[in-house]
Protein backbone atom coordinates (compact mmCIF):
# COMPACT_ATOMS: atom_id res chain seq x y z
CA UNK A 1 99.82 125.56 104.60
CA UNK A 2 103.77 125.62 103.93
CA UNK A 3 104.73 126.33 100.32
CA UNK A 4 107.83 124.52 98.62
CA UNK A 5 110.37 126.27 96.47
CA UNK A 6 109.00 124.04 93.57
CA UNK A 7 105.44 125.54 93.90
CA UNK A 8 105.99 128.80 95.39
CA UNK A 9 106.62 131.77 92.98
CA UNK A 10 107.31 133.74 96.44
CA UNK A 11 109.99 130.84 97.35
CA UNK A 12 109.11 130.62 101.10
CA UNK A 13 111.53 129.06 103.24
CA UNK A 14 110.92 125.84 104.91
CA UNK A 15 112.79 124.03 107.29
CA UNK A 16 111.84 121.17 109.20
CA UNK A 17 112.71 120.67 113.06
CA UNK A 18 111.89 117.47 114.63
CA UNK A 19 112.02 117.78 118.27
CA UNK A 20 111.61 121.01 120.59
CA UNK A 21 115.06 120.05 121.76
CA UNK A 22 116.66 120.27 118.15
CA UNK A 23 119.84 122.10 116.92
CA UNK A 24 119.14 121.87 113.41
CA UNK A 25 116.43 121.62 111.62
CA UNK A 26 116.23 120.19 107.62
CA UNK A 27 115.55 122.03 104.60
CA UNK A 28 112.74 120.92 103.08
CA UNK A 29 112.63 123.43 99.75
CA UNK A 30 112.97 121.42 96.15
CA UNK A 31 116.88 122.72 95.20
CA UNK A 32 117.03 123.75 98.76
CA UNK A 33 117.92 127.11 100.09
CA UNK A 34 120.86 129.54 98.94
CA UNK A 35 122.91 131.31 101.16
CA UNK A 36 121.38 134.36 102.23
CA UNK A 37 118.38 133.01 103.05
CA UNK A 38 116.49 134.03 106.39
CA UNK A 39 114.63 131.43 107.89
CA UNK A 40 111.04 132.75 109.16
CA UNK A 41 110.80 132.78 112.88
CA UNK A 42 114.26 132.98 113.41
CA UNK A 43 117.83 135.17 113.59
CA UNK A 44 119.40 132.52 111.59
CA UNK A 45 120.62 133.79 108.10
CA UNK A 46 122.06 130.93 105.63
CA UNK A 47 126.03 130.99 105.81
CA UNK A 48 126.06 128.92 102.94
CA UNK A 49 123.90 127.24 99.87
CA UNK A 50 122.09 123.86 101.99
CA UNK A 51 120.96 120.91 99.59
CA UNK A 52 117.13 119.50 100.12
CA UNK A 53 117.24 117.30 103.23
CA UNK A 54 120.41 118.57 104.50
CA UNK A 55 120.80 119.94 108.16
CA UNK A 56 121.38 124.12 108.77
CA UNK A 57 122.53 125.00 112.67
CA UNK A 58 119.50 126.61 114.54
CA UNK A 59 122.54 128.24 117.05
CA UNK A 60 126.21 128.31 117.25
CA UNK A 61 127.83 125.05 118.24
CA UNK A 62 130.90 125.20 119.69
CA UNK A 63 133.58 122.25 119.15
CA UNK A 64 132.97 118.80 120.61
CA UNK A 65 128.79 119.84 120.88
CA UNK A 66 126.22 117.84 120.98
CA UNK A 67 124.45 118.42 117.23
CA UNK A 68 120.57 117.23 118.26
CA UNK A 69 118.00 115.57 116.24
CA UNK A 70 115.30 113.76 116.94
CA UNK A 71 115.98 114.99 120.41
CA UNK A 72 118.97 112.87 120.75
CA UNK A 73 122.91 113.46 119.58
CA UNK A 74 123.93 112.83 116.24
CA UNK A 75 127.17 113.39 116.48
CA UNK A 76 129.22 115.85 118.28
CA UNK A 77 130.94 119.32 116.36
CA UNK A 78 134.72 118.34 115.10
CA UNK A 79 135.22 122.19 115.00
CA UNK A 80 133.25 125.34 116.06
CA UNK A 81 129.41 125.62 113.82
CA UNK A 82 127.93 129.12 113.49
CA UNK A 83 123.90 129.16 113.44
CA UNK A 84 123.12 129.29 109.47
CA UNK A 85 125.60 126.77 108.53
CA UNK A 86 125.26 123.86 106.69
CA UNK A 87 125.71 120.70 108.95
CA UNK A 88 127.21 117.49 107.18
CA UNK A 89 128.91 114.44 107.52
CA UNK A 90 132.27 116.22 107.16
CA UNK A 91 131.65 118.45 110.34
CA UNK A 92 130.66 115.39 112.82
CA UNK A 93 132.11 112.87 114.74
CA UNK A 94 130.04 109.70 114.95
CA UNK A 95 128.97 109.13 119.00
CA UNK A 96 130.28 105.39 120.34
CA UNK A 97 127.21 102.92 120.15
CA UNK A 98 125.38 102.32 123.32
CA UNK A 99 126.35 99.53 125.22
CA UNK A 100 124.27 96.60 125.64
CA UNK A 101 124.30 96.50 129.29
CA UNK A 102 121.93 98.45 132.16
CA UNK A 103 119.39 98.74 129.12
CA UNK A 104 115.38 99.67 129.94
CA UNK A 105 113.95 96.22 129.96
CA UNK A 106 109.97 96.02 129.32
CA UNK A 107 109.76 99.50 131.17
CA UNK A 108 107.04 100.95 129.17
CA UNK A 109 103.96 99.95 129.12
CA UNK A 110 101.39 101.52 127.44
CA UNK A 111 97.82 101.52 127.79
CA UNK A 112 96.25 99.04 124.99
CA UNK A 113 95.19 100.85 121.54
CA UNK A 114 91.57 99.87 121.33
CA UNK A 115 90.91 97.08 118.75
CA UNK A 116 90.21 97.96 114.58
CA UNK A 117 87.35 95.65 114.07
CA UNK A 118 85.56 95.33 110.94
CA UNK A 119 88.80 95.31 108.39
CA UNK A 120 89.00 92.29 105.74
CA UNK A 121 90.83 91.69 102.74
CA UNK A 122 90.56 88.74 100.20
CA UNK A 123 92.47 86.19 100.64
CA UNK A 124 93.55 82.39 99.92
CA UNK A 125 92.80 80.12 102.69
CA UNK A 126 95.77 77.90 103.45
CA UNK A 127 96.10 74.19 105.00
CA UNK A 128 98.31 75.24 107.73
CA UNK A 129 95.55 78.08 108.75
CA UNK A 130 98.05 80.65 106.99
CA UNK A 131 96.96 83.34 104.43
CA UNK A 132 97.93 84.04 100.94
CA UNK A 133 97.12 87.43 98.98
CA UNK A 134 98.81 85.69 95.92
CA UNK A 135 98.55 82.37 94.43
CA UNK A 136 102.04 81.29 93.05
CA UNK A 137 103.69 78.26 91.97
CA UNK A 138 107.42 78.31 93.74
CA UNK A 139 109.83 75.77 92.41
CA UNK A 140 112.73 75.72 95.05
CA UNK A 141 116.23 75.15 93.95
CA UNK A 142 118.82 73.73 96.32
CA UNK A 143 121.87 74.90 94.13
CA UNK A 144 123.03 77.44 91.88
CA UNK A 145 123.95 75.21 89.40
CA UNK A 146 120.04 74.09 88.51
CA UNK A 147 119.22 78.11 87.84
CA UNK A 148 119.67 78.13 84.19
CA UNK A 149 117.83 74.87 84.12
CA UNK A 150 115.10 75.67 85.81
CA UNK A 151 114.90 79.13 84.46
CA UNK A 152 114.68 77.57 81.13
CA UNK A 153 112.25 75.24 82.39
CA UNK A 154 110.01 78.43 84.20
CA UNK A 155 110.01 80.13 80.72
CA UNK A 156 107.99 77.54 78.89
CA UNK A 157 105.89 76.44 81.63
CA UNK A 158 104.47 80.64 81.60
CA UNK A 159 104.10 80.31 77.54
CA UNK A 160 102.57 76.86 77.51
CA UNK A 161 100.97 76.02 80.94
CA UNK A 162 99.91 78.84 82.91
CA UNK A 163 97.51 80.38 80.50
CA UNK A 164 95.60 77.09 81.12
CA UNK A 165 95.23 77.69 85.01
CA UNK A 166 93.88 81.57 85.42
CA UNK A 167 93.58 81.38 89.00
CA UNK A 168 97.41 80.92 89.23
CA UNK A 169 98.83 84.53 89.07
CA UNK A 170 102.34 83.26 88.26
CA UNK A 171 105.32 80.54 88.22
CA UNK A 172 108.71 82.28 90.35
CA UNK A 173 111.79 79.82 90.50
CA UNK A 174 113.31 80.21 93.80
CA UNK A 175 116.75 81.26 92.92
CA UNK A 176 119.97 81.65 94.81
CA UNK A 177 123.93 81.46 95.37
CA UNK A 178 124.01 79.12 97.80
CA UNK A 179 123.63 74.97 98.19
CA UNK A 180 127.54 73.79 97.51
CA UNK A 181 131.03 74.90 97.69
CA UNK A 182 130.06 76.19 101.00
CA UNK A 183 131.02 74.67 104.64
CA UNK A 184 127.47 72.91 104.81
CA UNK A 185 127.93 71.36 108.62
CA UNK A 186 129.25 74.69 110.16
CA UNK A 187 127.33 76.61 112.94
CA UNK A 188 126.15 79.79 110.59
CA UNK A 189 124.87 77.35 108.18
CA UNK A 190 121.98 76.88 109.69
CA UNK A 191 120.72 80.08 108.83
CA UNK A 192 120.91 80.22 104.79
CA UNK A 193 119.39 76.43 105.26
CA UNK A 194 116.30 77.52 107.10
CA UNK A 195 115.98 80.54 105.09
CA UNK A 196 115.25 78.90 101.92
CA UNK A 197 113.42 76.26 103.59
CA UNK A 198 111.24 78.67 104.91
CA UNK A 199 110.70 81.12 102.19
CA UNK A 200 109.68 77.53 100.60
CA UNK A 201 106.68 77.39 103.06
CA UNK A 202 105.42 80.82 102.14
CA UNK A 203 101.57 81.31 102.68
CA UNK A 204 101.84 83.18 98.69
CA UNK A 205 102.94 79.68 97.59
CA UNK A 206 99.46 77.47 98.79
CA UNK A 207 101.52 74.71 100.44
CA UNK A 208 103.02 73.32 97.31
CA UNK A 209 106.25 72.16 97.88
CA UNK A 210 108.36 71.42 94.45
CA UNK A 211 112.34 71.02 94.41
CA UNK A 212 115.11 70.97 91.76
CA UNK A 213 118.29 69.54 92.71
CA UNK A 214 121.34 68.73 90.47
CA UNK A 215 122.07 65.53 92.78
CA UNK A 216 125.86 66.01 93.92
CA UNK A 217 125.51 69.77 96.06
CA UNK A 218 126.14 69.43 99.94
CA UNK A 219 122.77 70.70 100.78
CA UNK A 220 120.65 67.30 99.55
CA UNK A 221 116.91 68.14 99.32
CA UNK A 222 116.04 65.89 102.13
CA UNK A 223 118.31 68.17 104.20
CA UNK A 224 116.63 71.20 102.79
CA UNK A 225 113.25 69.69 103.40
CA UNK A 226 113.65 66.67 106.80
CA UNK A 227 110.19 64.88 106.48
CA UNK A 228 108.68 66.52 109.31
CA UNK A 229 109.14 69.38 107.05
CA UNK A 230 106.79 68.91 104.15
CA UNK A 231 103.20 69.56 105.62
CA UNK A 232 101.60 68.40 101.89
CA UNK A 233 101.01 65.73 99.09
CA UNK A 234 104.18 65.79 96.90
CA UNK A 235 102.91 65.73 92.98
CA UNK A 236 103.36 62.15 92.92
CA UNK A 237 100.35 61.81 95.69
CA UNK A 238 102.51 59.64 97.93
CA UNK A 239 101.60 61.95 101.01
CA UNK A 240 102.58 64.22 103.25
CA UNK A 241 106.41 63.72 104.04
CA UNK A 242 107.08 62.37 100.69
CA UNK A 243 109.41 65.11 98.85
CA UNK A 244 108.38 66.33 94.85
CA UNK A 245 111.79 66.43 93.60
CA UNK A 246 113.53 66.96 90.08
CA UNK A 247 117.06 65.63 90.20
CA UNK A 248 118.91 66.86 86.88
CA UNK A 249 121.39 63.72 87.54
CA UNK A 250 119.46 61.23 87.33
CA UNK A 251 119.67 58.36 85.19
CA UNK A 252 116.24 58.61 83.71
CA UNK A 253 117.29 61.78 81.92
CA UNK A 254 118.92 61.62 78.63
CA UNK A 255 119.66 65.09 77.46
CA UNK A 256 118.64 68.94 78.12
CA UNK A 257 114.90 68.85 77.01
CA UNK A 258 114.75 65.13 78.93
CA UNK A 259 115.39 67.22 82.07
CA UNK A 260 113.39 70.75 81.22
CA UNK A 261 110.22 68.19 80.35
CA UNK A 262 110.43 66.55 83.38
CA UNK A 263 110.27 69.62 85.57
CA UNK A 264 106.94 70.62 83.33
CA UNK A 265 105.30 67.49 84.04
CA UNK A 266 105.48 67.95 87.91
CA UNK A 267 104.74 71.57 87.72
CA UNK A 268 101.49 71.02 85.82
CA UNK A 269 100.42 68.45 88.99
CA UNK A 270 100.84 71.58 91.37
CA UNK A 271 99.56 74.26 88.83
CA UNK A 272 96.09 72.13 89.04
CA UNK A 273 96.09 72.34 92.68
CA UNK A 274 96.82 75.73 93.24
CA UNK A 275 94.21 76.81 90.58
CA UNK A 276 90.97 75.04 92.03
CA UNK A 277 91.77 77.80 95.00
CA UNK A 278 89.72 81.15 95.43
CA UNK A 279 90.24 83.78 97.36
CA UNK A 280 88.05 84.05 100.03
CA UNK A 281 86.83 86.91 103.13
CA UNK A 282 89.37 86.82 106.18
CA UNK A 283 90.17 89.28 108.85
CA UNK A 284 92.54 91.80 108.35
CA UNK A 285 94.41 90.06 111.07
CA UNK A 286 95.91 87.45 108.57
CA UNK A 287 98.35 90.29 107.12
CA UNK A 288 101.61 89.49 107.55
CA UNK A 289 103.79 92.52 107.04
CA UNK A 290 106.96 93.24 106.56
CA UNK A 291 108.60 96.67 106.93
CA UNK A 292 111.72 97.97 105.38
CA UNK A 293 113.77 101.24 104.17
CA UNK A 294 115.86 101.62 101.35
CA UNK A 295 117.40 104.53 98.96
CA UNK A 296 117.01 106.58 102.15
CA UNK A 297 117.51 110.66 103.17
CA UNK A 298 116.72 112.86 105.22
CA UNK A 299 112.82 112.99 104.89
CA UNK A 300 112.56 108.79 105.43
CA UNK A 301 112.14 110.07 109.52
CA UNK A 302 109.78 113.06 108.58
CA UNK A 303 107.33 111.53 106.25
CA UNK A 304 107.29 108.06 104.89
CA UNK A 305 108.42 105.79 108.07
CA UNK A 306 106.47 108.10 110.63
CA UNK A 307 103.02 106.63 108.32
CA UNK A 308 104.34 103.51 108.11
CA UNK A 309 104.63 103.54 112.04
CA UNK A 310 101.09 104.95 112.41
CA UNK A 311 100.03 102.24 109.79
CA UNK A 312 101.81 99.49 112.12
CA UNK A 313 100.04 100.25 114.66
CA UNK A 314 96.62 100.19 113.03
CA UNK A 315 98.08 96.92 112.07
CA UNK A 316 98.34 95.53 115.47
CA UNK A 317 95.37 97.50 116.68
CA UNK A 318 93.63 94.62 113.72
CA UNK A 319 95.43 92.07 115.14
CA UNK A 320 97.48 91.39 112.17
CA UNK A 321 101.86 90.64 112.18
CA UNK A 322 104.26 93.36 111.64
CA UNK A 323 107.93 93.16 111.28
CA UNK A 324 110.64 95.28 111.41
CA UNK A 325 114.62 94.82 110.93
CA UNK A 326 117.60 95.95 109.35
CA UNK A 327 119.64 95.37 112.78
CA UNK A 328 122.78 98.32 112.11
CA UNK A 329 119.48 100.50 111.50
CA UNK A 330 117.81 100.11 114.74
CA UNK A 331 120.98 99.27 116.74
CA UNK A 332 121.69 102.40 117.75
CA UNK A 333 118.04 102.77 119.57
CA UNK A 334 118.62 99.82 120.84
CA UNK A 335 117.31 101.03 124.65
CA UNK A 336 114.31 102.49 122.49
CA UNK A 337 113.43 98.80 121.74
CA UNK A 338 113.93 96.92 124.76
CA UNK A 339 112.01 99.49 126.92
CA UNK A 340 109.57 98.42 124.61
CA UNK A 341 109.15 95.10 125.00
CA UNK A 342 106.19 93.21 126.50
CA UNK A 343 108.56 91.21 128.75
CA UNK A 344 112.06 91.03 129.76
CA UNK A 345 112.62 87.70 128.28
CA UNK A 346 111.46 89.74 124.60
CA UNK A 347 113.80 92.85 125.53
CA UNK A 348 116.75 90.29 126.26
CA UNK A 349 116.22 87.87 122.95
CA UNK A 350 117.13 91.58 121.29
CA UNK A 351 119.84 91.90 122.87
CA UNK A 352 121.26 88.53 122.19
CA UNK A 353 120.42 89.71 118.20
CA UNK A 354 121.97 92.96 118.59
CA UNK A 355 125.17 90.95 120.62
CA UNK A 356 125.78 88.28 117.83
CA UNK A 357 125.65 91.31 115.27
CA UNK A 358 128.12 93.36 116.93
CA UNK A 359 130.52 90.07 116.95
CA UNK A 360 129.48 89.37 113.02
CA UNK A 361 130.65 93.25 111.86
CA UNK A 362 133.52 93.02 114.45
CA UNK A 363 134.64 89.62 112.57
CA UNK A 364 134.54 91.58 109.41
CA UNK A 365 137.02 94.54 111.06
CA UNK A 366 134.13 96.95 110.37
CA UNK A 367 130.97 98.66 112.51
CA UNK A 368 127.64 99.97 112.19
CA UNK A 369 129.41 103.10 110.39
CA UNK A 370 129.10 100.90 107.24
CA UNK A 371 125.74 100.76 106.48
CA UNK A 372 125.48 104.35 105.66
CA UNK A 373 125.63 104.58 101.55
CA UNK A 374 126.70 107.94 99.51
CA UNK A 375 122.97 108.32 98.49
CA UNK A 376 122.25 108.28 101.74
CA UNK A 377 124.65 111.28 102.46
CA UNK A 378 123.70 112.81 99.50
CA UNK A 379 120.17 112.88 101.00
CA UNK A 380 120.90 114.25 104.17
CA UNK A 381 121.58 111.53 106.13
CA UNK A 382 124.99 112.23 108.33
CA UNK A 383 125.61 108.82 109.53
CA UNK A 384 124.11 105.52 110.91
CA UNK A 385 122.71 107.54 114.60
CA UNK A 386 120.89 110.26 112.35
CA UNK A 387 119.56 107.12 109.82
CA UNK A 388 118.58 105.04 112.67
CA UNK A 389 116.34 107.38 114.39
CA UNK A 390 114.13 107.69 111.37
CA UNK A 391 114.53 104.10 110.89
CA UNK A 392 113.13 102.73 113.95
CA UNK A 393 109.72 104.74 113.67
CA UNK A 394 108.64 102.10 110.89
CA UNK A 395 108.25 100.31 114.12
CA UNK A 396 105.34 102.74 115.45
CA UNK A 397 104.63 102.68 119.18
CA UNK A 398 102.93 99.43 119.82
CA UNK A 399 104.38 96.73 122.10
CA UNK A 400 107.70 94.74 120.84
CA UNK A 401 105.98 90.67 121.50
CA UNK A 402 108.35 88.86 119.27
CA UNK A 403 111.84 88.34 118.00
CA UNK A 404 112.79 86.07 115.39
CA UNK A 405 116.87 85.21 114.48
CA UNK A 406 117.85 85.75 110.85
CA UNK A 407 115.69 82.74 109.08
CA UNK A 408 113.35 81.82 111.15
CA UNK A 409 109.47 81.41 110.63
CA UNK A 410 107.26 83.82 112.29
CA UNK A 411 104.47 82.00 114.75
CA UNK A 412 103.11 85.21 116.50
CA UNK A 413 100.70 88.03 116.33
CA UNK A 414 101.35 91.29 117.18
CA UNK A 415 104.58 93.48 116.72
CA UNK A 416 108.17 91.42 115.99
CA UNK A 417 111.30 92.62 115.55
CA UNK A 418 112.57 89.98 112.69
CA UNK A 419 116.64 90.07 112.95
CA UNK A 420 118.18 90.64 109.66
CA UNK A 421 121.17 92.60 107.95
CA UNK A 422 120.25 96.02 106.49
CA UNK A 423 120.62 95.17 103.20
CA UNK A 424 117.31 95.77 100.81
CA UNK A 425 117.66 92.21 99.29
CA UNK A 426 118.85 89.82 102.30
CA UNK A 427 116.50 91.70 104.53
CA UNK A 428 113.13 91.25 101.87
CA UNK A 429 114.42 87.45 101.92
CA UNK A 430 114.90 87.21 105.56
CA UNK A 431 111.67 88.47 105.85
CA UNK A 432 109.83 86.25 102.84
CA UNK A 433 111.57 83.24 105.13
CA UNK A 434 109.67 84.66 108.14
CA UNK A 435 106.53 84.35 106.33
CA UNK A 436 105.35 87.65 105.27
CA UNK A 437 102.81 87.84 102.41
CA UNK A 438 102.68 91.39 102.39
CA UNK A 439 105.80 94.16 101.91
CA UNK A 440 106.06 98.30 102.20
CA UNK A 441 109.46 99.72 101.35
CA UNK A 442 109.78 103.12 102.10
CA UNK A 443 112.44 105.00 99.74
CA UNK A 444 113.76 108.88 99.20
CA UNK A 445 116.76 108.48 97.05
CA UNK A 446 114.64 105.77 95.01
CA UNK A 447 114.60 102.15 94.00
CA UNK A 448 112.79 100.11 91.44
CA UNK A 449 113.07 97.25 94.17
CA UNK A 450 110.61 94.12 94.25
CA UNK A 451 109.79 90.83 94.90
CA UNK A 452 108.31 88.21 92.79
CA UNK A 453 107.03 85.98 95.55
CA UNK A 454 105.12 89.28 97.49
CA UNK A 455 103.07 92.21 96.59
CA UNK A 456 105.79 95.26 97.36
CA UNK A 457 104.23 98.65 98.45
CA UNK A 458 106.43 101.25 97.89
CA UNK A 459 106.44 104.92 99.26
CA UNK A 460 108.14 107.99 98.28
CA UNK A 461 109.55 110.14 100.72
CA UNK A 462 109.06 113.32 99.07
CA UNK A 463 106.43 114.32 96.50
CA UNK A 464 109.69 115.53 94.48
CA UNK A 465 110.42 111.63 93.67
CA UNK A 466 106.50 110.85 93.71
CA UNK A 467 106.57 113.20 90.51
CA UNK A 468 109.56 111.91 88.59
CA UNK A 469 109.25 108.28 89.47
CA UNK A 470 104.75 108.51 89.19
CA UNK A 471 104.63 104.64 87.55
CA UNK A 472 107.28 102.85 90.09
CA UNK A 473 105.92 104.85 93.50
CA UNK A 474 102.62 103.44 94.89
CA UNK A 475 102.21 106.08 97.47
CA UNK A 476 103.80 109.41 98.44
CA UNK A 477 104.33 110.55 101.74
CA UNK A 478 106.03 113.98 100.78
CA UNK A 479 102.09 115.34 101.30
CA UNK A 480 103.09 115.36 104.95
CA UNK A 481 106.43 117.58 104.12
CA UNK A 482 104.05 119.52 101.64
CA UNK A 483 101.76 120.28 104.22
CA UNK A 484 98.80 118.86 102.74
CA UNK A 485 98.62 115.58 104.19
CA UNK A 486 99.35 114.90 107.84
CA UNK A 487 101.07 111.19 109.11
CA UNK A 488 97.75 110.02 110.20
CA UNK A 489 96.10 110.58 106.47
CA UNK A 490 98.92 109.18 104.89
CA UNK A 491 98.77 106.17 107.63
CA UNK A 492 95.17 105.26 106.75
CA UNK A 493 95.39 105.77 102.72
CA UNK A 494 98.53 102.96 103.20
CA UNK A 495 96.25 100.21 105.46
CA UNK A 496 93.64 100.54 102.63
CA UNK A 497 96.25 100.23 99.89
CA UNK A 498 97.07 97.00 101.97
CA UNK A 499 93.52 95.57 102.07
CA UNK A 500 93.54 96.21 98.03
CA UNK A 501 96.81 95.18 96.95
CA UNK A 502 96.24 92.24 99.36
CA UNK A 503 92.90 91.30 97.94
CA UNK A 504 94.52 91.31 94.62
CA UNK A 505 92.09 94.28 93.67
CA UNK A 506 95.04 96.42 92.87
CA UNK A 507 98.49 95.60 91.56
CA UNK A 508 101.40 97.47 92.95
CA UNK A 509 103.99 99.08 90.01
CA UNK A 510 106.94 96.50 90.43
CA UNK A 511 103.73 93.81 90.14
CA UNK A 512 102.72 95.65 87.05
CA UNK A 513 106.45 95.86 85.35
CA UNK A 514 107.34 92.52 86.35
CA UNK A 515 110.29 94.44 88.66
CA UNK A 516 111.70 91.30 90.74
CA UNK A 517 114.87 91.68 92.70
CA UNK A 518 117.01 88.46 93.15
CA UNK A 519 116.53 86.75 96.57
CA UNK A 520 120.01 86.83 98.84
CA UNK A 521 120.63 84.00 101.68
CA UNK A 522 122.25 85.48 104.14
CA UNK A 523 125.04 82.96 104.33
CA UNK A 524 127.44 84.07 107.65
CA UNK A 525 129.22 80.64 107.54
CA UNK A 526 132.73 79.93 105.68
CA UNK A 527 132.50 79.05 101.84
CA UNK A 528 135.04 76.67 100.77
């Protein structure tokens, strides 16, 4: 069993090489390794002091070659590299993306995994057929200017109504920067439109549908919501199609409490609903999961997203929904994915995602380049090639079936890749809109991130962070860096977490602290 510099008194070194074909391998020692240092099994001798996470040359590397990891290039030497040295950002130039033409389309095509039978969770039944692991009251907002409002409003109804209705677990306003001073009829718009439509229609929020508009915006609530939209009884019972709406304008209300009242009336009407629910036994094929990566370094590839890929694929193998995104993240194995794909109709709706993305960051005058943050660096992580190659194994190895555009609900089984920006926050929404009732972030650097409207699973990269941060990680993956865990334990001890947190048997730590990130439409169009 490898030792770490943290527990060793003997300090063994340990380096961590990820394909046979590799160049460099990572330091994996707590404070890393000082220069000096002989690395076991090898004639390479430490040039220099290398950070934790941070690449050392395996051989010399002349200019202009190829520096390998994961078995592919990285980036290519700007100057001459002798074996021992540390290898950074500074000492790389970043390869051009691959093209989107002449890609592998549907090539591989693995034999099935055999099914995981026998998995449940507990669950609330929805109308629709959909399943919620919480039971929340969402009051959607079509414009910023109704936030204080119905903040207010969301306040009083937790002091003075909710304790009434136990079997609600909580009230979440549905907050966001978007609704006027925007171009509301251009093409883009579509997508922060059906975003918050859709993150309306969660399967956490029971099929209760309640609005607050101010009543001059540009996005109206019966263009938030057309009639075909609203699949329930409104509070005022007038049926399905018929909208529950709060409009702060209206004549009817004569000052601030006039409105804030109002909005407590109509929440109580869905607040009685929602609590005659009860969770009841369903398949662990009504997960709906999303996958993500934020705060990331160097180990996010070794440990944490390598379990999360073995844990999508027991996912699949159940029969549940699994999603993965963060487009500059995954763009760069972009022939990874589309060999991938069940079909070559799947394999070319990625490209078309991958395609308008290019054109969005090229509209901008920037690239994929971009994405990459100075935590990131400072965690190992050279640029966007090296961070997408440990980004994509979130993704496991099952079959691609599904691709969704940035908004869009989810109607499939099986593996999708869900089109969103990298960003933690647009990407959780993005994903919330697609329908997901479950969430696992995997971080190294560290985030506090959550959601209200979803149970979020985090997992620590390295036990390092597992330690410091012990009440805001729920699971650490650094075992499998440690050496006393391998991917598949850690794999299986995050599917159960699932069925727990999902069944509301366990809380997560952002659940616990009340840790809820704001949600962020990803709004492409012009604002005005």
């Amino acid at each position: 069993m490898p030792e770490t510099l943290a527990s060793s008194p003997a300090v063994v070194p340990l380096t961590i090489r990820m394909h046979a074909a590799d160049n460099v391998a990572i330091v994996a020692n707590v404070g890393g390794l000082p220069a000096g240092t002989a690395l076991p099994g090898t004639a390479v001798v430490l040039r220099e002091r290398v950070p934790q996470g941070h690449k050392v040359a395996l051989v010399d590397l002349a200019r202009g070659a190829p520096v390998l990891r994961y078995g592919v290039p990285i980036g290519h030497a700007l100057d001459d590299i002798p074996a021992g040295s540390w290898v950074n950002e500074r000492l790389l130039q970043m390869p051009e993306p691959r093209g989107l033409e002449d890609l592998p389309m549907a090539t591989v095509q693995p034999e099935p995994l055999p099914p995981l039978e026998g998995y449940t969770f507990e669950g609330y039944r929805n109308a629709d057929g959909s399943v919620g692991t919480r039971n929340i009251l969402a009051i959607t907002q079509t414009v910023q200017c109704v936030a204080g409002v119905t903040d207010f409003a969301v306040q009083r109804i937790k002091a003075e109504l909710l304790p009434r209705y136990p079997n609600v677990d909580d009230v979440v306003a549905l907050e966001h920067g978007y609704g006027c001073g925007v171009a509301i009829d251009a093409p883009d718009a579509a997508i922060p439109i059906r975003t918050l439509r859709h993150i309306s229609l969660n399967p956490n929020f029971g099929g209760e549908v309640m609005v607050v508009s101010l009543g001059c915006e540009k996005l109206q609530p019966e263009r938030l919501f057309p009639a075909d939209a609203i699949p329930i009884q409104n509070a005022r019972g007038s049926g399905a199609g018929d909208l529950d709406t709060v409009c702060l304008q209206d004549d009817a209300h004569v000052g601030f409490m006039s409105m804030v009242e109002s909005i407590l009336r109509q929440a109580e009407e869905h607040l009685k609903r929602l609590d005659a629910r009860r969770r009841v036994t369903v398949p662990a094929s009504e997960l709906v999961v999303g996958v993500q990566c934020g705060g990331s370094d160097a180990f996010s590839g070794v440990t944490a997203n390598p379990a999360v890929g073995f844990c999508t694929d027991l996912l699949v193998r159940a029969g549940a929904s699994v999603m993965f995104s963060e487009t500059t993240e995954v763009r760069d194995g972009i022939a990874q994915l589309t060999a991938r794909a069940t079909t070559p109709e799947v394999a070319q709706a990625m490209v078309r995602e991958m395609a308008w993305y290019d054109a969005y960051l090229k509209r901008g005058s920037v690239d994929r380049s971009a994405n990459t943050t100075p935590g990131n660096k400072k965690g190992g992580l050279s640029n966007i090639v090296e961070k997408a190659m440990g980004s994509i194994v979130k993704s496991g190895s099952a079959p691609i079936s599904n691709v969704l555009s940035p908004g869009e609900k989810l109607k499939a089984k099986g593996l999708t890749y869900a089109a969103t920006p990298a960003s933690d926050f647009i990407c959780g929404t993005l994903q919330l809109a697609a329908g997901m009732n479950l969430h696992v972030f995997t971080t190294g650097r560290g985030t506090p991130y959550g959601l209200a409207p979803v149970p979020v699973i985090k997992v620590a990269t390295r036990s390092e962070l597992a330690r410091r941060w012990h009440d805001l990680m729920d699971l650490n993956a650094g075992t499998i860096a440690d050496g006393t865990a391998s991917i598949e334990d850690v794999g299986w001890a995050l599917f159960h977490l699932m069925l727990d947190v999902a069944s509301g048997r366990q809380k997560t730590w952002a659940e616990r602290w009340k840790l809820h990130n704001a949600l962020v439409l990803f709004n492409p169009a012009p604002v005005t």
